[in-house]
Protein backbone atom coordinates (compact mmCIF):
# COMPACT_ATOMS: atom_id res chain seq x y z
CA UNK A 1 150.47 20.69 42.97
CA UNK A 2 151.29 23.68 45.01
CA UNK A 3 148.24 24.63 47.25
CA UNK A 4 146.64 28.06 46.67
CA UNK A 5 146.35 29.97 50.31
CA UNK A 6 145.12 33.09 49.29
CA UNK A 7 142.39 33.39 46.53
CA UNK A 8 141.62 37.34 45.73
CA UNK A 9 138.00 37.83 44.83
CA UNK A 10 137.11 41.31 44.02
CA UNK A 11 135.39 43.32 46.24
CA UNK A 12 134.57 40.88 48.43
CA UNK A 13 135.03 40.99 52.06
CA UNK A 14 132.71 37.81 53.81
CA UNK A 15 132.69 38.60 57.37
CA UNK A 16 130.77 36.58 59.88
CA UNK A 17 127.70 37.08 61.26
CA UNK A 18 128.97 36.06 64.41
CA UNK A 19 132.56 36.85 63.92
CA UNK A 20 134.79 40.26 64.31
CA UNK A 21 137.56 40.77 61.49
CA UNK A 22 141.18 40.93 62.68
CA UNK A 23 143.81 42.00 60.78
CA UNK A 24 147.02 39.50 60.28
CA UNK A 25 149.87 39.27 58.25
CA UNK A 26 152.39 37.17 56.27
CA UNK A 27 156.29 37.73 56.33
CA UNK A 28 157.89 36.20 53.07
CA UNK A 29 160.53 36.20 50.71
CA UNK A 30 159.41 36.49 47.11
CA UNK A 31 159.97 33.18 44.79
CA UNK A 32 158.68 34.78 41.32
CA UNK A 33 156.27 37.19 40.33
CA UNK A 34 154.31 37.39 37.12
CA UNK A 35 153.22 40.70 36.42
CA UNK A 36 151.06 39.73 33.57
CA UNK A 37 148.98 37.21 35.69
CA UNK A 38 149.58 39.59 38.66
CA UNK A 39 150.74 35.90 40.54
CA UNK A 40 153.19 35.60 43.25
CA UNK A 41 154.68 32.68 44.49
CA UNK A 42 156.37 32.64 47.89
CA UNK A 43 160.01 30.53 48.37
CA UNK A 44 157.88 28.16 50.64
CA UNK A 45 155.29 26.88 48.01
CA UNK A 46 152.51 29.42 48.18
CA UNK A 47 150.98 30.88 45.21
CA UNK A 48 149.09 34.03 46.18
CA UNK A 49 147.00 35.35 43.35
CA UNK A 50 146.57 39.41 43.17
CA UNK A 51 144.50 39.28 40.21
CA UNK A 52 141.94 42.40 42.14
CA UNK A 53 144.86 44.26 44.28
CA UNK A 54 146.43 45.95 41.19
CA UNK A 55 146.07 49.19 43.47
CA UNK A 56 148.40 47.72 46.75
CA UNK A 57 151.19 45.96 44.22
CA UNK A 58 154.52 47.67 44.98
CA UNK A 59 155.81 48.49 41.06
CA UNK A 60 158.92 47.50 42.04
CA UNK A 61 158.03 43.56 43.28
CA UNK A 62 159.91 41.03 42.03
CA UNK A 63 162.07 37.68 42.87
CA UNK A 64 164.03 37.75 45.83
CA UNK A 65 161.81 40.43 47.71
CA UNK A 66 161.36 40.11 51.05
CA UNK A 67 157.63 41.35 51.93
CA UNK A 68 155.28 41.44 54.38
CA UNK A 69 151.75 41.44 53.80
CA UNK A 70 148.93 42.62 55.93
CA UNK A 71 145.41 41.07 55.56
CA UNK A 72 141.94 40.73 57.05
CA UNK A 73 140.10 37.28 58.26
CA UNK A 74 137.65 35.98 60.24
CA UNK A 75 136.41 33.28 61.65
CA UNK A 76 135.38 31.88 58.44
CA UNK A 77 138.87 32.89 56.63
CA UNK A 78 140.53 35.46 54.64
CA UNK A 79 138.98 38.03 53.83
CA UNK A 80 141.26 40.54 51.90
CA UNK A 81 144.79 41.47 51.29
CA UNK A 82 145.36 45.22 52.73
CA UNK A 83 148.91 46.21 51.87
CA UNK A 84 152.00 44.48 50.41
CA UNK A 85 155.05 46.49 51.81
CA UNK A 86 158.26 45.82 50.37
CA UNK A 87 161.35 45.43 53.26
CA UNK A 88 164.11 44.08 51.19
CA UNK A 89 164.13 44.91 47.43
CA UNK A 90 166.68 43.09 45.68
């Protein structure tokens, strides 16, 4: 079973008590996207669900995209997706 690496919970940001967020991102090239589940699924295995980031989903995304994806995390993990910018759109 593919493993899950990002899990979008709406409006939720957890940031440590202890910990500063720091912004990080993800440079990818798009397996298959399903629109209807709002699911994406990286050529390396990842499924990243965008189930609460209708807002930040290019319209044109789709298979074959190259992307890069800028998100928040802390100590404790992710804690958002900011912006999914397409750089190649096939």
């Amino acid at each position: 079973m593919k493993k899950l690496i990002l899990a979008a919970v709406a409006g939720a940001v957890v940031l440590s008590a202890a910990g500063l967020a720091r912004a990080d991102s993800l440079t990818a090239t798009v397996k298959s996207y399903d629109g209807s589940k709002q699911v994406m699924t990286l050529v390396t295995g990842e499924i990243i669900e965008l189930k609460n980031y209708q807002d930040i989903i290019p319209p044109t995304l789709s298979a074959d995209d190259e992307i890069i994806m800028d998100f928040s995390s802390s100590e404790d993990g992710f804690t958002g997706i900011n912006t999914i910018t397409i750089t190649l759109d096939r």
